[in-house]
N, C-alpha and C. Protein backbone atom coordinates (compact mmCIF):
# COMPACT_ATOMS: atom_id res chain seq x y z
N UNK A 1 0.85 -1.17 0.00
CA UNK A 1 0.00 0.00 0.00
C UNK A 1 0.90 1.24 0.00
N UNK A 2 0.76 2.08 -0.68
CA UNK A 2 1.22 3.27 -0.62
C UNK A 2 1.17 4.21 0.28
N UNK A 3 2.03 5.20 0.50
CA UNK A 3 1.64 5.83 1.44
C UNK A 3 0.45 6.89 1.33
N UNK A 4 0.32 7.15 0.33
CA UNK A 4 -1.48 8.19 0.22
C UNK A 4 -2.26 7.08 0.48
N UNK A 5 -2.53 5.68 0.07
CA UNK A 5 -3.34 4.78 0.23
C UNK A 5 -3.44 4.80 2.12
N UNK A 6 -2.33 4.52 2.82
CA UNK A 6 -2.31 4.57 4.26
C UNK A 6 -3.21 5.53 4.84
N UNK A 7 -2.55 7.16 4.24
CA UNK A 7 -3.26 8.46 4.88
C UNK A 7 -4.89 8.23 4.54
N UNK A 8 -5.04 7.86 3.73
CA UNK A 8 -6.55 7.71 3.03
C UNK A 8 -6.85 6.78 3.95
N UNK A 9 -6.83 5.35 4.23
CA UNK A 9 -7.57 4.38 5.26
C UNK A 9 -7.70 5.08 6.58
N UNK A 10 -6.53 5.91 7.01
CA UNK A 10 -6.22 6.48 8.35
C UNK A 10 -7.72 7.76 8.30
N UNK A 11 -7.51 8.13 7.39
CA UNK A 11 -8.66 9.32 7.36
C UNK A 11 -9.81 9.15 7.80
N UNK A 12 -9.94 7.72 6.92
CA UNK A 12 -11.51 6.81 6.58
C UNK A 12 -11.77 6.47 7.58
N UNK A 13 -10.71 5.91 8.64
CA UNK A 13 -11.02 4.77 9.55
C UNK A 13 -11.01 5.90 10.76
N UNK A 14 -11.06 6.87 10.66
CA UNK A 14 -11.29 7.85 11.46
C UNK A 14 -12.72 8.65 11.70
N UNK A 15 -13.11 8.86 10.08
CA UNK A 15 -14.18 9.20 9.75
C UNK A 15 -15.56 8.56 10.49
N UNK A 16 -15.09 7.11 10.09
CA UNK A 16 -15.92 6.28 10.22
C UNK A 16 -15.95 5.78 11.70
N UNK A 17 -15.23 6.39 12.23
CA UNK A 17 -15.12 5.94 13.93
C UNK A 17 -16.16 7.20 14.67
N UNK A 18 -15.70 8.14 14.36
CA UNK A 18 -16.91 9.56 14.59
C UNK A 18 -18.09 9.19 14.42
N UNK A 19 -18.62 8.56 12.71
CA UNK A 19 -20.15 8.68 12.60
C UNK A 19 -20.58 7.30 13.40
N UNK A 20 -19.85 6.29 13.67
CA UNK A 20 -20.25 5.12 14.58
C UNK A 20 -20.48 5.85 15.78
N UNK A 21 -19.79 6.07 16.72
CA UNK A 21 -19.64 6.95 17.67
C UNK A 21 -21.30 7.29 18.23
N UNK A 22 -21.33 8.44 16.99
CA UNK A 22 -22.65 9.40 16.64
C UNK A 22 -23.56 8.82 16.64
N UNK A 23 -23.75 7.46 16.20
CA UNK A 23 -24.92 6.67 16.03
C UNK A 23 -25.37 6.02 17.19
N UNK A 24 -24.14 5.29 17.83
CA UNK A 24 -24.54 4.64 19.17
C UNK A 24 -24.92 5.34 20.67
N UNK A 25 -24.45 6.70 20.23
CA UNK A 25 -24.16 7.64 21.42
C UNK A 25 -26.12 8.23 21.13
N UNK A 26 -26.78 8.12 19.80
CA UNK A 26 -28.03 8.53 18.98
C UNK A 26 -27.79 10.32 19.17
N UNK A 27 -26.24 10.50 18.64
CA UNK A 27 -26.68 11.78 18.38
C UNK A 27 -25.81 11.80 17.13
N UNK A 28 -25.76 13.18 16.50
CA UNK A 28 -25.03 13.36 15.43
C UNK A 28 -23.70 14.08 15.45
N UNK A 29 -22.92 13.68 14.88
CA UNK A 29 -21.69 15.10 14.50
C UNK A 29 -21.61 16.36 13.30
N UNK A 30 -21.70 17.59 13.65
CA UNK A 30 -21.72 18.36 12.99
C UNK A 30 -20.47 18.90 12.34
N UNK A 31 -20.18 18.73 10.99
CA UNK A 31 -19.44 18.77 10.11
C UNK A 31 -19.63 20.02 9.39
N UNK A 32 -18.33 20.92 9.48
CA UNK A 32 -18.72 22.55 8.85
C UNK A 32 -18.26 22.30 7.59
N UNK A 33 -19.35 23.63 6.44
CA UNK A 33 -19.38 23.45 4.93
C UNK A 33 -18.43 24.91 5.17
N UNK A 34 -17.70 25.15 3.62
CA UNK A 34 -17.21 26.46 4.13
C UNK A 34 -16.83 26.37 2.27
N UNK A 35 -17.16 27.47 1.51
CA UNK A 35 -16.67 27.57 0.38
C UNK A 35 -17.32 28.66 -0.17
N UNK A 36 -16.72 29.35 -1.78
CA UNK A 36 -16.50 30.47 -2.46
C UNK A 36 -17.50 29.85 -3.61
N UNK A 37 -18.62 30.62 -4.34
CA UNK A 37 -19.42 29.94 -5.40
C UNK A 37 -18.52 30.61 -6.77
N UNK A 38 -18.94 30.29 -7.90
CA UNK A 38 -18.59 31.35 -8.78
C UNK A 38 -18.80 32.20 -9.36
N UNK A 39 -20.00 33.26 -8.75
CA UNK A 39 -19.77 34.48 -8.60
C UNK A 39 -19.57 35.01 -7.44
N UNK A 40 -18.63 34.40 -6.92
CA UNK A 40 -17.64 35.74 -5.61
C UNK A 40 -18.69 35.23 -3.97
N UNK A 41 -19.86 34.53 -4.10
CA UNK A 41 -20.22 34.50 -3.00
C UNK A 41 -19.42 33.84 -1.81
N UNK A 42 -19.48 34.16 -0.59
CA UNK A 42 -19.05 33.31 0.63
C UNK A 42 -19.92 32.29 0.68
N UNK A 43 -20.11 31.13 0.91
CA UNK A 43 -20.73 30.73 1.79
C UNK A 43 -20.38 29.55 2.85
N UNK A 44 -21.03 29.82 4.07
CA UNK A 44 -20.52 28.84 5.38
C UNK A 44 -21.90 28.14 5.74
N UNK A 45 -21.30 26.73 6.47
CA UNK A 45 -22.72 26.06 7.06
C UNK A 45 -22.05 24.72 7.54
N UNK A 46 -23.48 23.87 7.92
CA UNK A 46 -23.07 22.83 8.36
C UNK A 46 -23.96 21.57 7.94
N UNK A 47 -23.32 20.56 7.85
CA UNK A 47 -23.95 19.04 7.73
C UNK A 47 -24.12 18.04 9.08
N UNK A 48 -24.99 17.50 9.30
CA UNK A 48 -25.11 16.67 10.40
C UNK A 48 -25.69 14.90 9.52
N UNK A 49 -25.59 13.71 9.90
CA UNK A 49 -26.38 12.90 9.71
C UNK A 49 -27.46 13.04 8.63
N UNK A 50 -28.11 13.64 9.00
CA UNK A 50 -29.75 13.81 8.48
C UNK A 50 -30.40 15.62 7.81
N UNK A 51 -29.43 16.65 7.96
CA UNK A 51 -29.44 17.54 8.29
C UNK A 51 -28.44 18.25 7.22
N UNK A 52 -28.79 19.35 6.57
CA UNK A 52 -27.42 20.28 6.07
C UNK A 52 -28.01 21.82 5.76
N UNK A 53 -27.27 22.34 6.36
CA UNK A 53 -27.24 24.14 5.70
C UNK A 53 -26.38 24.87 5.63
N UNK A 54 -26.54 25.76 4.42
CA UNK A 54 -25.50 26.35 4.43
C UNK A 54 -26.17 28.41 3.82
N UNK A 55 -25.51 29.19 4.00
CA UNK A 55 -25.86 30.70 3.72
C UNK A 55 -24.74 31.53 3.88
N UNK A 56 -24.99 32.38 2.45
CA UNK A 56 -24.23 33.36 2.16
C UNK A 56 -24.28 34.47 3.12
N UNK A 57 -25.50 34.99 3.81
CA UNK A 57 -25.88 36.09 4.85
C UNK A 57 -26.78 36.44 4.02
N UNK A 58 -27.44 35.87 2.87
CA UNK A 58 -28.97 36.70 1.81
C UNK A 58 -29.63 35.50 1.93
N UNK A 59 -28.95 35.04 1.29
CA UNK A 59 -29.43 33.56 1.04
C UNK A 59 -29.50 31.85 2.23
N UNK A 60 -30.76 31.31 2.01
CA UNK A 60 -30.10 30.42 2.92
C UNK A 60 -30.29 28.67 2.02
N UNK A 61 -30.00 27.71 2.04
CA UNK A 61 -30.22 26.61 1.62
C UNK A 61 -29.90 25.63 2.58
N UNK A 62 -30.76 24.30 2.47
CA UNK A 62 -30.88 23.24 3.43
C UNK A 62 -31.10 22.05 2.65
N UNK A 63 -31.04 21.28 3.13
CA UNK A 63 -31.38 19.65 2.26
C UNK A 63 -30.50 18.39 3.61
N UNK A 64 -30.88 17.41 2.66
CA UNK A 64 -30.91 16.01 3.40
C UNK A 64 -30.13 15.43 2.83
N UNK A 65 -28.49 15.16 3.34
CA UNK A 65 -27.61 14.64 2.81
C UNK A 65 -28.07 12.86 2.47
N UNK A 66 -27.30 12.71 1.79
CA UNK A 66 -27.90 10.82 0.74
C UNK A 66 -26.41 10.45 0.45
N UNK A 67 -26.43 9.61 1.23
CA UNK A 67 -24.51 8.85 1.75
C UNK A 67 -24.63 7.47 0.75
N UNK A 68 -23.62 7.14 0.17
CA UNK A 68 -23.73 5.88 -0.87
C UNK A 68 -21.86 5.21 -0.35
N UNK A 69 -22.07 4.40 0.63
CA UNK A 69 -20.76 3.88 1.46
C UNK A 69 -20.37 3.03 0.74
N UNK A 70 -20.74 2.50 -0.85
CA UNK A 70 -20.98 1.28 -1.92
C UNK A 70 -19.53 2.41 -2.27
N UNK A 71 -19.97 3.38 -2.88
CA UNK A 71 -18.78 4.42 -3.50
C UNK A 71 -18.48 5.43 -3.36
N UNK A 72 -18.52 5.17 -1.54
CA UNK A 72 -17.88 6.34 -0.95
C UNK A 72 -18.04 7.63 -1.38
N UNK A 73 -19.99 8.28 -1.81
CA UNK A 73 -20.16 9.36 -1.78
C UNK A 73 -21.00 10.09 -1.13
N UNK A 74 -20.35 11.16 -1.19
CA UNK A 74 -21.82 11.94 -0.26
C UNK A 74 -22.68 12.84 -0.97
N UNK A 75 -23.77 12.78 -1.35
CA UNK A 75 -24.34 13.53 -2.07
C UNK A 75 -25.19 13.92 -1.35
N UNK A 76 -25.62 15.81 -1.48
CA UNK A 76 -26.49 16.38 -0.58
C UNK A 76 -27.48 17.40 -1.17
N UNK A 77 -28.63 16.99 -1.82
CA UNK A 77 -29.36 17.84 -2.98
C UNK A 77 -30.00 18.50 -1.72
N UNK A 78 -30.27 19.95 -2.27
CA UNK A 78 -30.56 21.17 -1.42
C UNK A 78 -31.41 22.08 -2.20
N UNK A 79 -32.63 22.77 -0.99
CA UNK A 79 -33.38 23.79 -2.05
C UNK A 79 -32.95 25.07 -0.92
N UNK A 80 -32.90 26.29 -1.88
CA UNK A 80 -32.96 27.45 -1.52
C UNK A 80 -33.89 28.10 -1.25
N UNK A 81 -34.07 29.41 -0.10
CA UNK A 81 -35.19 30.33 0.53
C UNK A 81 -35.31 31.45 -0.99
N UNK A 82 -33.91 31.42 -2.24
CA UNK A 82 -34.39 32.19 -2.90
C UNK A 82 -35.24 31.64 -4.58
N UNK A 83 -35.29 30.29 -4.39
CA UNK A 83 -36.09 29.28 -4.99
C UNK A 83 -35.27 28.44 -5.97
N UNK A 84 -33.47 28.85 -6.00
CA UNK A 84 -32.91 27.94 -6.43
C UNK A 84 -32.89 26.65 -5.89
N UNK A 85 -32.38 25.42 -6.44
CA UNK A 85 -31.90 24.42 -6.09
C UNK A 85 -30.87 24.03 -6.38
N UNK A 86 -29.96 22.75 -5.88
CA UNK A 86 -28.77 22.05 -5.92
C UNK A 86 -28.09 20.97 -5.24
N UNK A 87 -27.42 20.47 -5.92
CA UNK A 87 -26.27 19.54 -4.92
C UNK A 87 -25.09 19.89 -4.34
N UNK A 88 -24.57 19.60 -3.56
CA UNK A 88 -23.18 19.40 -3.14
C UNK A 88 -23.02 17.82 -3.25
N UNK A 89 -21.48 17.75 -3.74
CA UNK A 89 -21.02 16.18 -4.12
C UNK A 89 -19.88 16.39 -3.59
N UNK A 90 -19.29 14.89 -2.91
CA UNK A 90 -18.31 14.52 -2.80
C UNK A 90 -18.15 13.20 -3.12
N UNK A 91 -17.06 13.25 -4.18
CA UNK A 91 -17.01 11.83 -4.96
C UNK A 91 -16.13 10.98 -4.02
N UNK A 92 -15.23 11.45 -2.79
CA UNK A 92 -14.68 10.37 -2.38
C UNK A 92 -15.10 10.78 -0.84
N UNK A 93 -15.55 10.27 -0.14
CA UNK A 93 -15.82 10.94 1.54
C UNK A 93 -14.94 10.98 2.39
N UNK A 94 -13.67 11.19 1.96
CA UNK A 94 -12.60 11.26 2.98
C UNK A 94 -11.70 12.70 2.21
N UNK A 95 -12.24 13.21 0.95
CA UNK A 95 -11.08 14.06 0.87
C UNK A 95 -11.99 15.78 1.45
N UNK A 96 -12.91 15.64 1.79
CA UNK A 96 -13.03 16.91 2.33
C UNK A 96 -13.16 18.16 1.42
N UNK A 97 -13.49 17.70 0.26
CA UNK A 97 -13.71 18.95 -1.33
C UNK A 97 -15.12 18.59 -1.89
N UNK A 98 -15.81 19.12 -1.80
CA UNK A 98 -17.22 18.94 -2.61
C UNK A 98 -17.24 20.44 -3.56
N UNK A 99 -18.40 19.45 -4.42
CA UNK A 99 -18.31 20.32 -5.62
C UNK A 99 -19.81 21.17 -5.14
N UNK A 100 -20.53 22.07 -5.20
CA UNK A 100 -21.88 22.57 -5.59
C UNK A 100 -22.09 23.37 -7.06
N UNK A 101 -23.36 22.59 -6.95
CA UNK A 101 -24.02 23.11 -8.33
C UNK A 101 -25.54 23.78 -8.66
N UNK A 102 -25.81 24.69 -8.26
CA UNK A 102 -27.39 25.52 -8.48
C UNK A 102 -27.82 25.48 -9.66
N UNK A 103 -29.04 25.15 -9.51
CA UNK A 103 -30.28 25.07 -10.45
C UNK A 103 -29.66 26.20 -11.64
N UNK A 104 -29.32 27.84 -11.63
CA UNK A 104 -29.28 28.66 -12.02
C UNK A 104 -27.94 28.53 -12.43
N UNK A 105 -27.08 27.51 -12.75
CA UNK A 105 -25.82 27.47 -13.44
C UNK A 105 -24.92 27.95 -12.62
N UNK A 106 -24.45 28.52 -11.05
CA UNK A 106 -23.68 28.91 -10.60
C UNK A 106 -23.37 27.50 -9.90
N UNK A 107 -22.07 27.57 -9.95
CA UNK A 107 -21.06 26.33 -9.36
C UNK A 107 -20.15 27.23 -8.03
N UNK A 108 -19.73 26.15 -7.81
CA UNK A 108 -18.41 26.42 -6.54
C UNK A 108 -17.94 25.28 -5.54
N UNK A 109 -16.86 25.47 -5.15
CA UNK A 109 -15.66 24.16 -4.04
C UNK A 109 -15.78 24.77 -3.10
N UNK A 110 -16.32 23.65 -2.27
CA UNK A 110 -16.42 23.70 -0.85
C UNK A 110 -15.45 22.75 -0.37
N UNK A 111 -15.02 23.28 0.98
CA UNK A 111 -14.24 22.25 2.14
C UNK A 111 -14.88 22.18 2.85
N UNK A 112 -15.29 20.86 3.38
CA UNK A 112 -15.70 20.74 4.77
C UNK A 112 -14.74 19.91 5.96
N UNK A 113 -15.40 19.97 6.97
CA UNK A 113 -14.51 18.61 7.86
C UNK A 113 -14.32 20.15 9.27
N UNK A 114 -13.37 19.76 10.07
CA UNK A 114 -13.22 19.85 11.34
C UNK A 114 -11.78 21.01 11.09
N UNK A 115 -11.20 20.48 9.62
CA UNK A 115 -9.58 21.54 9.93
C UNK A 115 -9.97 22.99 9.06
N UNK A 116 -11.08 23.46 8.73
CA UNK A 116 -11.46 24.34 7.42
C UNK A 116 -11.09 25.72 8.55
């Protein structure tokens, strides 16, 4: 195994020790969203289990993250208070980069996790 392969299990097997944790304890861990769209917006928020939001300070959006542990993704389709919609994706659940994408063609990279 390589050594990115190592850091990657170490990540995972970390990850995955938190949301066990979370489950048996029946509460959740809150995981901060934090990223730039592409037109210039901020936006910050958070994901839990069952739970996600995130807002620029105009805008706010929420949705129900949908976890696929088959291929390690997290996908979190979201509607907006200003009637857009969208996803946030993360194609691998340990690297902490999701993509978002609004109904209205604006994109942007988010980090989430605990070190943002």
């Amino acid at each position: 195994m390589t050594l990115d392969g190592v850091r990657v299990m170490k990540k995972f097997s970390k990850i995955s020790l938190l949301l066990c944790a979370g489950l048996v304890a029946g509460c959740s861990v809150k995981v901060p969203v934090k990223g730039l769209s592409s037109i210039n917006e901020d936006w910050v928020g958070q994901f839990e289990r069952k739970y996600f939001e995130m807002s620029n300070g105009s805008t706010t959006c929420t949705g129900k993250p949908e976890n696929s542990w088959s291929d390690f993704t997290i996908r979190i389709p979201f509607e907006c208070d200003d009637g857009r919609t969208g996803v946030l994706k993360e194609n691998k659940a340990v690297s902490g980069k999701v993509t978002a994408t609004f109904s209205d063609g604006t994109s942007g990279v988010f980090s989430m996790g605990h070190g943002i």
